[in-house]
PDB file of N, CA and C in Angstrom:
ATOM      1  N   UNK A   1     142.343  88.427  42.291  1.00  0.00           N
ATOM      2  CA  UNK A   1     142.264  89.868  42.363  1.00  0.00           C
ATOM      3  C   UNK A   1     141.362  90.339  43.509  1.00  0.00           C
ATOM      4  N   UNK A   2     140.422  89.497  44.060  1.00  0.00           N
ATOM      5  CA  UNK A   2     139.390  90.220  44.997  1.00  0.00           C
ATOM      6  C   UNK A   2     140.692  90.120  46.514  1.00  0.00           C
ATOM      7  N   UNK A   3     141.312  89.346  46.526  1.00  0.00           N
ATOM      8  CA  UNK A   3     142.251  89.804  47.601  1.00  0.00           C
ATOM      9  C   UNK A   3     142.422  90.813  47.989  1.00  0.00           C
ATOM     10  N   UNK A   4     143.191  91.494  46.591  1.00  0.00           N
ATOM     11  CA  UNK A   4     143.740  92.933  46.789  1.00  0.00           C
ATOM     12  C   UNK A   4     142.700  94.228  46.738  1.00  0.00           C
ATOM     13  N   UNK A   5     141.502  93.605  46.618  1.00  0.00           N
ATOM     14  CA  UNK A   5     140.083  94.565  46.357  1.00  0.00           C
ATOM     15  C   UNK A   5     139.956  94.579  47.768  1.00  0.00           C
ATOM     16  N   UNK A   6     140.210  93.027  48.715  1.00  0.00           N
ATOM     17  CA  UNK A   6     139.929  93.699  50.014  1.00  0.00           C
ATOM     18  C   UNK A   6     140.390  93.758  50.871  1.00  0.00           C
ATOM     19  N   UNK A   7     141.852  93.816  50.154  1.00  0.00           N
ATOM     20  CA  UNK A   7     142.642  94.526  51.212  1.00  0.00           C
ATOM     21  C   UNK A   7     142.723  96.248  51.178  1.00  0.00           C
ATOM     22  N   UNK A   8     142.181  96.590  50.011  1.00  0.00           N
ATOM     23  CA  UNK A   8     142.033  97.997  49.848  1.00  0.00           C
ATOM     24  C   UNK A   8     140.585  98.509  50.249  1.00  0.00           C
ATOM     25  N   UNK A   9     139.732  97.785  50.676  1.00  0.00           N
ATOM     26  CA  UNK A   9     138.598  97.932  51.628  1.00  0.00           C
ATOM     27  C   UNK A   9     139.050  97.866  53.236  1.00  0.00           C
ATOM     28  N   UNK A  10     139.559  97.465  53.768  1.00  0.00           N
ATOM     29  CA  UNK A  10     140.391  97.166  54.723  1.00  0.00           C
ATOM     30  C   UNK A  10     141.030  98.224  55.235  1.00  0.00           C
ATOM     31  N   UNK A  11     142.147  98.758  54.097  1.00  0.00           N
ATOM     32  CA  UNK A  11     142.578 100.123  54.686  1.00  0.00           C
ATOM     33  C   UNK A  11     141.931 101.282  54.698  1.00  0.00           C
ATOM     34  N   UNK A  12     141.106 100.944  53.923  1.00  0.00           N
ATOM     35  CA  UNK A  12     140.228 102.677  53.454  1.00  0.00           C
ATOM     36  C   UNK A  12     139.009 102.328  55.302  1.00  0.00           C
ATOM     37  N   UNK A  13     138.636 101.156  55.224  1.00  0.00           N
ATOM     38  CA  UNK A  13     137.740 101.039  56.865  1.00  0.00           C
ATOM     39  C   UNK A  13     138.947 101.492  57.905  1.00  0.00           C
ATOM     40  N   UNK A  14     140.339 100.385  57.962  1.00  0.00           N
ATOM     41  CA  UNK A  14     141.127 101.303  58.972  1.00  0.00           C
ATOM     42  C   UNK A  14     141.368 102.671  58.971  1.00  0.00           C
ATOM     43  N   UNK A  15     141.452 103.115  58.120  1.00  0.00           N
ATOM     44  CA  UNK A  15     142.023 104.710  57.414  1.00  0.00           C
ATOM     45  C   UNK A  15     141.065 105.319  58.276  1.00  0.00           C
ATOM     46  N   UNK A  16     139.649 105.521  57.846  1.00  0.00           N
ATOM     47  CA  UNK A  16     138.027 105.892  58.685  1.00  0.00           C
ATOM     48  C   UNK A  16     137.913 105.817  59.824  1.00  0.00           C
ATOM     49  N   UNK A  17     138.337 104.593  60.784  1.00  0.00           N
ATOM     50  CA  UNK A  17     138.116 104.375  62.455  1.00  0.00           C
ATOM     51  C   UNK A  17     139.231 105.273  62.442  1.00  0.00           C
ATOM     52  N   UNK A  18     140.766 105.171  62.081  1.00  0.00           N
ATOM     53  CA  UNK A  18     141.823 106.567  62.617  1.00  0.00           C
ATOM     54  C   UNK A  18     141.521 107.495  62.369  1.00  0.00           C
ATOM     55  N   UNK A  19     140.771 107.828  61.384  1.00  0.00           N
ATOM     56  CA  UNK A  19     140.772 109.202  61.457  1.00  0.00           C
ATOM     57  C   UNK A  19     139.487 110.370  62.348  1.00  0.00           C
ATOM     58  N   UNK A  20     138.683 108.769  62.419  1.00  0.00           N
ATOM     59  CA  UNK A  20     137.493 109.752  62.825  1.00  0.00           C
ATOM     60  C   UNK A  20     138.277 109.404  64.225  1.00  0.00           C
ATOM     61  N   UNK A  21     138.697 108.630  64.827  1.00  0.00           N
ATOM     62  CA  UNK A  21     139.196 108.497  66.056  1.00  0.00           C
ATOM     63  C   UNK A  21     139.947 109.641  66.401  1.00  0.00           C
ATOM     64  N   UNK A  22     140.830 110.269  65.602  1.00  0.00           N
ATOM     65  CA  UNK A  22     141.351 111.459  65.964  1.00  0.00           C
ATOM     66  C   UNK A  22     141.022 112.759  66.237  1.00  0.00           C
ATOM     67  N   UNK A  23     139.567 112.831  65.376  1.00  0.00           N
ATOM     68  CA  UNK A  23     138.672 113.978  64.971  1.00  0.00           C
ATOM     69  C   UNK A  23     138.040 114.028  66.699  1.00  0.00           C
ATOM     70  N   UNK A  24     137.640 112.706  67.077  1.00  0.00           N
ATOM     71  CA  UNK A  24     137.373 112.767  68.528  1.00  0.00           C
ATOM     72  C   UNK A  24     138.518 113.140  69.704  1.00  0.00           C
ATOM     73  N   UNK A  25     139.738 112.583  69.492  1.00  0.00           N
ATOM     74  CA  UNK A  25     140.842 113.061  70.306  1.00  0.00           C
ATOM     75  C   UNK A  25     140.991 115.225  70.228  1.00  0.00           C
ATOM     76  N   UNK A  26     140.598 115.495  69.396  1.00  0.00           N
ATOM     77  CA  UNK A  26     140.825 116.737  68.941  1.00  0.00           C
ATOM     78  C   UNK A  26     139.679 117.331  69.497  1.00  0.00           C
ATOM     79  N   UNK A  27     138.758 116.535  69.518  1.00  0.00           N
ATOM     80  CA  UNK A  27     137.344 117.217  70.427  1.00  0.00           C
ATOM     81  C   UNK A  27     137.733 117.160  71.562  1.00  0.00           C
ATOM     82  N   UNK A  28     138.218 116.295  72.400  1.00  0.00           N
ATOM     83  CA  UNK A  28     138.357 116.177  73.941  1.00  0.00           C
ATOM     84  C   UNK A  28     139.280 116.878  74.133  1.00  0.00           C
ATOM     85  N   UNK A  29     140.235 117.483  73.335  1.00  0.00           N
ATOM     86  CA  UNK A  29     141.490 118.177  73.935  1.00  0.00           C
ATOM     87  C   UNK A  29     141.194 119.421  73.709  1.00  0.00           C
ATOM     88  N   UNK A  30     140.105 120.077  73.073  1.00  0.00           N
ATOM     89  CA  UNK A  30     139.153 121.222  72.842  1.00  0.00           C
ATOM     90  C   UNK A  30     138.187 121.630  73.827  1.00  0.00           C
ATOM     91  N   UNK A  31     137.768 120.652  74.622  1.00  0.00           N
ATOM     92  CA  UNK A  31     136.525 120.708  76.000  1.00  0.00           C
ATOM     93  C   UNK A  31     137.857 120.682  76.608  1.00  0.00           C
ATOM     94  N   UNK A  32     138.606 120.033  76.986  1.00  0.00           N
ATOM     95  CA  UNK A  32     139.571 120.372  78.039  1.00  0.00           C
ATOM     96  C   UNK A  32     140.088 121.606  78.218  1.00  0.00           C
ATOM     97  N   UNK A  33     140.393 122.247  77.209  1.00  0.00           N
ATOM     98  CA  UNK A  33     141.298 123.675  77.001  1.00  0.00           C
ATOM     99  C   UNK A  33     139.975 124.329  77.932  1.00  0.00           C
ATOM    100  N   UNK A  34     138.609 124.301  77.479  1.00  0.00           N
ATOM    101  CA  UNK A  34     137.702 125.370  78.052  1.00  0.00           C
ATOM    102  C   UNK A  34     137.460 124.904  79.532  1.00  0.00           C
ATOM    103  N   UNK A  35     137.471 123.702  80.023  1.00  0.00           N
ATOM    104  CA  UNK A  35     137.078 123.318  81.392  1.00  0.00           C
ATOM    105  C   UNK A  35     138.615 123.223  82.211  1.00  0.00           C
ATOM    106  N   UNK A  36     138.652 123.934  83.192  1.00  0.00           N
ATOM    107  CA  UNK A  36     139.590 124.177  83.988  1.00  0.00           C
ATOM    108  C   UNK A  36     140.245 122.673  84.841  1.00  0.00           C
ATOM    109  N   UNK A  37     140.523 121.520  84.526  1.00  0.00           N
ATOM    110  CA  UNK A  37     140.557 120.715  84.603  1.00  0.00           C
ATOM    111  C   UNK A  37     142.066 120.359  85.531  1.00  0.00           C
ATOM    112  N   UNK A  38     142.465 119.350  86.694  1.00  0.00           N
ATOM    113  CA  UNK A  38     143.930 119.283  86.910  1.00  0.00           C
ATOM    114  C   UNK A  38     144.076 118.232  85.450  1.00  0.00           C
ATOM    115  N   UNK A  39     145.797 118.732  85.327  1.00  0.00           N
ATOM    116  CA  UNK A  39     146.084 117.537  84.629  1.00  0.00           C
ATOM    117  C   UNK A  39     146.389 116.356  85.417  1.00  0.00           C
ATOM    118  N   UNK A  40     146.465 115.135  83.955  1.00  0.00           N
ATOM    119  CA  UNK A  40     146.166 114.001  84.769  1.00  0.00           C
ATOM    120  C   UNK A  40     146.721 113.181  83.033  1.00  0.00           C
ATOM    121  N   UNK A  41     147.344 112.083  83.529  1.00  0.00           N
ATOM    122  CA  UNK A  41     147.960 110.901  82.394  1.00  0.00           C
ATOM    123  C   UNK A  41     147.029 110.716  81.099  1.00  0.00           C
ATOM    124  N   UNK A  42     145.492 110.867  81.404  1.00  0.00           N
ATOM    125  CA  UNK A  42     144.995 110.927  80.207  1.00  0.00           C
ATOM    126  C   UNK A  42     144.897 112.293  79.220  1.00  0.00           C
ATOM    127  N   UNK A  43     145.135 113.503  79.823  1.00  0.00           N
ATOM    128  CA  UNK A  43     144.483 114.462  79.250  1.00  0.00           C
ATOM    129  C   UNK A  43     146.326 114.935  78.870  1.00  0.00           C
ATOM    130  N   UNK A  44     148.039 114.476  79.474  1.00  0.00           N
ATOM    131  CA  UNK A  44     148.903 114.461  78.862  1.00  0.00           C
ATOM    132  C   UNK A  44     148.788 114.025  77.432  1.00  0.00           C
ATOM    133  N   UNK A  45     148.326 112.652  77.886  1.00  0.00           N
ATOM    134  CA  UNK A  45     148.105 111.856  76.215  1.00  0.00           C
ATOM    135  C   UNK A  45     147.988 112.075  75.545  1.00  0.00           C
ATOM    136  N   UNK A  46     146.162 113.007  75.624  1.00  0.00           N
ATOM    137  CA  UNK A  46     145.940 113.928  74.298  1.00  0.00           C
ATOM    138  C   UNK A  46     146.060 115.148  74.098  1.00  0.00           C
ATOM    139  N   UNK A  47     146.760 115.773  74.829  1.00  0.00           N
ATOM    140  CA  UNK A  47     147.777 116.921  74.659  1.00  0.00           C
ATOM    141  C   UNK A  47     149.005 116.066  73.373  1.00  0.00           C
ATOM    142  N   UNK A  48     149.808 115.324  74.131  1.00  0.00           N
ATOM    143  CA  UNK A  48     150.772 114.795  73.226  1.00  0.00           C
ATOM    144  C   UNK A  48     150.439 113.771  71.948  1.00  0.00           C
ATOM    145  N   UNK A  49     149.441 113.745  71.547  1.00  0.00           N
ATOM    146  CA  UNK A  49     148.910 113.342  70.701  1.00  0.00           C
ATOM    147  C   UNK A  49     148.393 114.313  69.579  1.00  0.00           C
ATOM    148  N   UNK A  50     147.485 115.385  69.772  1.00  0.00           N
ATOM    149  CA  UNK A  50     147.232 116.511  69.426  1.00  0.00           C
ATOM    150  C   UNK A  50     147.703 117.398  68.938  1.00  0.00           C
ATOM    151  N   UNK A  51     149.229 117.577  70.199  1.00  0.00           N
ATOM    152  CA  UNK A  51     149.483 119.160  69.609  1.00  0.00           C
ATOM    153  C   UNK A  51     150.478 118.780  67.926  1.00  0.00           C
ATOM    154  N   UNK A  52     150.727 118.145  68.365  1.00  0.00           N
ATOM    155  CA  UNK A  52     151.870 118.031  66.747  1.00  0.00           C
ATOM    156  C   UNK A  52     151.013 118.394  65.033  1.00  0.00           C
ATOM    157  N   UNK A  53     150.016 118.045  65.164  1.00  0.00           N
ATOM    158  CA  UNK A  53     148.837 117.955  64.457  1.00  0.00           C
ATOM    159  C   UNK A  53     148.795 119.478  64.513  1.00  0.00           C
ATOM    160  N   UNK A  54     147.982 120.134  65.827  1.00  0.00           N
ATOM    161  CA  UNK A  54     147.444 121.321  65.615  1.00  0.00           C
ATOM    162  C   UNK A  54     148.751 122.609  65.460  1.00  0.00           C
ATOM    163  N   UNK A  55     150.044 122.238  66.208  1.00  0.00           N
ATOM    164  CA  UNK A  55     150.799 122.799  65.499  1.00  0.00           C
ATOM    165  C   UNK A  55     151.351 123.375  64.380  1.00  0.00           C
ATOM    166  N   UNK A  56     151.452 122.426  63.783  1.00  0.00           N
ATOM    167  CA  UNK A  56     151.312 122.677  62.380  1.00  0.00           C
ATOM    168  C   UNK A  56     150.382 123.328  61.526  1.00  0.00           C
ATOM    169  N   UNK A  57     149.048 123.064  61.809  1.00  0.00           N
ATOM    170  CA  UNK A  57     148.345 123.879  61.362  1.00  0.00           C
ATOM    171  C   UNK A  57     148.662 125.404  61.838  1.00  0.00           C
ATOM    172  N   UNK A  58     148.974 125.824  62.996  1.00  0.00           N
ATOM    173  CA  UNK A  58     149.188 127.170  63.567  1.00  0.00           C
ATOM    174  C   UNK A  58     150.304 127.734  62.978  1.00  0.00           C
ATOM    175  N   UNK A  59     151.141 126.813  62.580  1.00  0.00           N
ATOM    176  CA  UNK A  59     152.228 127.416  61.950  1.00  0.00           C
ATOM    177  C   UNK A  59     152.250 127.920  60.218  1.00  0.00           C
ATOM    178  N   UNK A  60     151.578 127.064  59.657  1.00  0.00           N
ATOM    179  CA  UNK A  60     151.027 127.298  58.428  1.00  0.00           C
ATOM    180  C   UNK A  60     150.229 128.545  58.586  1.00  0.00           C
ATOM    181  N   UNK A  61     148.999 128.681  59.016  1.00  0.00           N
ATOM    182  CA  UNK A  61     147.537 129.470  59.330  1.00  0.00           C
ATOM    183  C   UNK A  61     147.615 130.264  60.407  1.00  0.00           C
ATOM    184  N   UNK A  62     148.453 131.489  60.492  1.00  0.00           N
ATOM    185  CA  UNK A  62     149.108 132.138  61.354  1.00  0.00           C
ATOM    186  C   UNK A  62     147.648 132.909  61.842  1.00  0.00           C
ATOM    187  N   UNK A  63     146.490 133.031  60.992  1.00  0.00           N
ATOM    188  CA  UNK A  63     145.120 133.630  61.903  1.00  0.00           C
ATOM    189  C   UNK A  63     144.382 132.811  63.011  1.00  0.00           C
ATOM    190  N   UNK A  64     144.281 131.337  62.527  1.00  0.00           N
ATOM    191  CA  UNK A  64     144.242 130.142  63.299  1.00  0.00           C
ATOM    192  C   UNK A  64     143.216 131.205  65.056  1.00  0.00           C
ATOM    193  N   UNK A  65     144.220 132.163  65.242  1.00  0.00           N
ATOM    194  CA  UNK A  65     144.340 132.409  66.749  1.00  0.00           C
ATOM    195  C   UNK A  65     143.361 133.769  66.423  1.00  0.00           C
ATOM    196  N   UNK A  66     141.794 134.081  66.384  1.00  0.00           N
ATOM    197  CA  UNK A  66     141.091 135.280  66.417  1.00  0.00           C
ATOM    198  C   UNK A  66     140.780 135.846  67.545  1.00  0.00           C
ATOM    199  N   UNK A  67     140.609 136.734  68.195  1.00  0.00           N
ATOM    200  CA  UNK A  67     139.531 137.505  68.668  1.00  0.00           C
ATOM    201  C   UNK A  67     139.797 136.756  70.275  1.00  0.00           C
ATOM    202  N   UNK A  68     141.356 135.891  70.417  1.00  0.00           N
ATOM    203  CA  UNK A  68     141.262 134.953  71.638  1.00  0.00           C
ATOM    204  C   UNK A  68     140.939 133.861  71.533  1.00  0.00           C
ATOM    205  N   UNK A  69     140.177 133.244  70.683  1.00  0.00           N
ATOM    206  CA  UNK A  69     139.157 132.450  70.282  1.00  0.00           C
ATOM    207  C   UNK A  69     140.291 131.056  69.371  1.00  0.00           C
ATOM    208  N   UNK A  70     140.641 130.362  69.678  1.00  0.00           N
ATOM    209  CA  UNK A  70     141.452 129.432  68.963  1.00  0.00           C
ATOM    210  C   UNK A  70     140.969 128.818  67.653  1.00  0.00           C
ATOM    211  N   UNK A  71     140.989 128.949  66.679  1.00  0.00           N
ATOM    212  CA  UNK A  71     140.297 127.884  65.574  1.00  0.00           C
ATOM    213  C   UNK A  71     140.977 127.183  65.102  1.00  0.00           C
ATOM    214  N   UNK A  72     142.262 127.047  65.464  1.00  0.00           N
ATOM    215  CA  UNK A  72     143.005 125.477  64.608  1.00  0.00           C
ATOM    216  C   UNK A  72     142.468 124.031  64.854  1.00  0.00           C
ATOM    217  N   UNK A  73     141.473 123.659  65.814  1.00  0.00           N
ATOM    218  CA  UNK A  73     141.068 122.348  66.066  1.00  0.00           C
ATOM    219  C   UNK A  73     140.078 122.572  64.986  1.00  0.00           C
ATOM    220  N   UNK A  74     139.125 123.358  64.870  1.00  0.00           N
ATOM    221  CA  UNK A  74     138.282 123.431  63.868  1.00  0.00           C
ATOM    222  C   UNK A  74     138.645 122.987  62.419  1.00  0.00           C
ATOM    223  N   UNK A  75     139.945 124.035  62.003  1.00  0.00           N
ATOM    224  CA  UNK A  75     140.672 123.965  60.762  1.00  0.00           C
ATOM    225  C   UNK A  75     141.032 122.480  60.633  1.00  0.00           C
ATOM    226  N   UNK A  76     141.954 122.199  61.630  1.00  0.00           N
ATOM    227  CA  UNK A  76     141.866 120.371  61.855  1.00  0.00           C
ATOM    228  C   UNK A  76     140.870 119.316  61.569  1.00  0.00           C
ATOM    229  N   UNK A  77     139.880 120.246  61.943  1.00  0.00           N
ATOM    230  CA  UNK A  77     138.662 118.967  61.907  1.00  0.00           C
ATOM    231  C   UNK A  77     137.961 118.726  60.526  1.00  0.00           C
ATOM    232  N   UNK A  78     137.938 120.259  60.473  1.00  0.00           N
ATOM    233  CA  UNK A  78     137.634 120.132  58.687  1.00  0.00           C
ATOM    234  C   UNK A  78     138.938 119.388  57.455  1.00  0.00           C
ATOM    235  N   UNK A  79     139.964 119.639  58.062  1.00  0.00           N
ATOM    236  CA  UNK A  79     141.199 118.855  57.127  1.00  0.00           C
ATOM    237  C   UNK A  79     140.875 117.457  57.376  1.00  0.00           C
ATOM    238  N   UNK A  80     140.705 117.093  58.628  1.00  0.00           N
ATOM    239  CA  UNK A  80     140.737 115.713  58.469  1.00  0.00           C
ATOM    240  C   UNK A  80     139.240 115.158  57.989  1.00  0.00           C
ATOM    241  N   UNK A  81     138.088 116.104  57.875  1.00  0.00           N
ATOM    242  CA  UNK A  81     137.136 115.548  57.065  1.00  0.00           C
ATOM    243  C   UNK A  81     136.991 115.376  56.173  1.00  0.00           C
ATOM    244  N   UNK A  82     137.944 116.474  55.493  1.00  0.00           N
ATOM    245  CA  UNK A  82     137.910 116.018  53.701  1.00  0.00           C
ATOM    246  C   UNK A  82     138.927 114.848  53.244  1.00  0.00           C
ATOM    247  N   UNK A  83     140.073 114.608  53.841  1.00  0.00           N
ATOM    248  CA  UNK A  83     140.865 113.767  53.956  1.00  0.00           C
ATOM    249  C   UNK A  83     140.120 112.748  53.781  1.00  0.00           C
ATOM    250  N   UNK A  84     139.451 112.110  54.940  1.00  0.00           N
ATOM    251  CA  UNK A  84     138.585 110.988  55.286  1.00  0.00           C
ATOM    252  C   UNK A  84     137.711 110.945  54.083  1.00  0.00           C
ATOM    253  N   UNK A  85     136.858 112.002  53.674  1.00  0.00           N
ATOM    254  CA  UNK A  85     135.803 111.570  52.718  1.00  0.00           C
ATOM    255  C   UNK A  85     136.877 111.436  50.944  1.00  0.00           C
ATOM    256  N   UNK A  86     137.683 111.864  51.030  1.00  0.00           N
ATOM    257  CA  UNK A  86     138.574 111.930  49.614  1.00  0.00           C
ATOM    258  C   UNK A  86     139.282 110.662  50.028  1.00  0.00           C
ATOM    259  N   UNK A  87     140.270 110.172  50.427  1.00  0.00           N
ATOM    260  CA  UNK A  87     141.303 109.062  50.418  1.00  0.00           C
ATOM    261  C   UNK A  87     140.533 107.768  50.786  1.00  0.00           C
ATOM    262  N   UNK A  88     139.429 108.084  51.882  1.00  0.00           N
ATOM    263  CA  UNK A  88     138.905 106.780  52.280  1.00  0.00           C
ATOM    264  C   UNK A  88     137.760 106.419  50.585  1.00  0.00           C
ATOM    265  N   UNK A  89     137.543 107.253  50.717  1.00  0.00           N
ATOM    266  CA  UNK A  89     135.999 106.903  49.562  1.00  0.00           C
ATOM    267  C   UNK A  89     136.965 106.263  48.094  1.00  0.00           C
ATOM    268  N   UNK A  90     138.713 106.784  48.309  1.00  0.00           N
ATOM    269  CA  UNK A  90     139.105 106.418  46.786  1.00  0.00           C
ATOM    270  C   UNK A  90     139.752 104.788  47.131  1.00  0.00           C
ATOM    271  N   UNK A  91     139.720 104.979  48.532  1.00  0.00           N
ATOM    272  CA  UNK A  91     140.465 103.541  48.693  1.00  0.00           C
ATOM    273  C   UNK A  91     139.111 101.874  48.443  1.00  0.00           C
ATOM    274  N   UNK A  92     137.656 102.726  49.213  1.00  0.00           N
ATOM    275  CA  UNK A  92     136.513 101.966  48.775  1.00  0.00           C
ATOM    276  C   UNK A  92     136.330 101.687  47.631  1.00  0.00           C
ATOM    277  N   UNK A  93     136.467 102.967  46.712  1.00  0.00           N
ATOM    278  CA  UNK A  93     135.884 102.562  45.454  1.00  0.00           C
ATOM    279  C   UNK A  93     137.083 101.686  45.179  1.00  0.00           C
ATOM    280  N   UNK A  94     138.299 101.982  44.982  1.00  0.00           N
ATOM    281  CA  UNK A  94     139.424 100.979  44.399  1.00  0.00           C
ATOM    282  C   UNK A  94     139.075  99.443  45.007  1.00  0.00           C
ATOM    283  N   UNK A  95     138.991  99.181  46.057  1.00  0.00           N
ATOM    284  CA  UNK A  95     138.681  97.655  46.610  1.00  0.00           C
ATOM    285  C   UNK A  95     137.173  97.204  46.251  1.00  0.00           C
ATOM    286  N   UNK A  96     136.183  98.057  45.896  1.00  0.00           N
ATOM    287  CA  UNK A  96     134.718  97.489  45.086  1.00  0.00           C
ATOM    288  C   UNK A  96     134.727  97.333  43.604  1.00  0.00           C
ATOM    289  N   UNK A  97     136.090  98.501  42.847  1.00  0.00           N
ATOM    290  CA  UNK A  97     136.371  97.870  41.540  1.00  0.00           C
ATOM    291  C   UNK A  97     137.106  96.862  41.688  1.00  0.00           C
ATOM    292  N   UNK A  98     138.014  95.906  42.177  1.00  0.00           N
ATOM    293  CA  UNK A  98     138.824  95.080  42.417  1.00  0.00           C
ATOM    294  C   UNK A  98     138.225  93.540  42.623  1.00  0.00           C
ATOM    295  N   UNK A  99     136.388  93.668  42.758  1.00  0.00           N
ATOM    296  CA  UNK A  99     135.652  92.651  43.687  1.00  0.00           C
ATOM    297  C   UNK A  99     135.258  91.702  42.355  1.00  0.00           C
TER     298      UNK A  99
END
């Protein structure tokens, strides 16, 4: 049984590096929007990485867009924090009951 305890430690750690990894992709494509930048193969990337994500949120959360002021990366960032602390923390505890 501790196998499957850590293989469910395993995903809940992979689950955590993707997601916080994304939480950072969502930051850099947020400083980019404000710094007048040429594009360039990396900053496509996380454009095309990004928008599908923040899309959706804009489409759901039609205020998202205030005052000029964009807040769907925000809204994003907070979704994917509770995400991370709810799914990862249930996948830990499941692989430390499993040990």
């Amino acid at each position: 049984m501790f196998i499957i305890g850590y293989l469910f430690q395993a995903m809940g750690n992979l689950l955590n590096f993707l997601i916080n990894a994304y939480i950072i992709l969502i930051i850099i494509h947020s400083v980019f929007t404000w710094v007048n930048i040429p594009r360039n193969k990396f900053i496509t990337t996380v454009d095309s990485l990004v928008y599908p994500f923040l899309n959706r949120i804009r489409r759901i959360l039609p205020f998202g867009m205030a005052g000029g002021i964009d807040f769907t990366p925000l809204i994003g960032i907070l979704l994917l924090y509770f995400a991370n602390e709810f799914v990862v923390n249930v996948l830990l505890e499941i692989g430390r009951s499993l040990l």
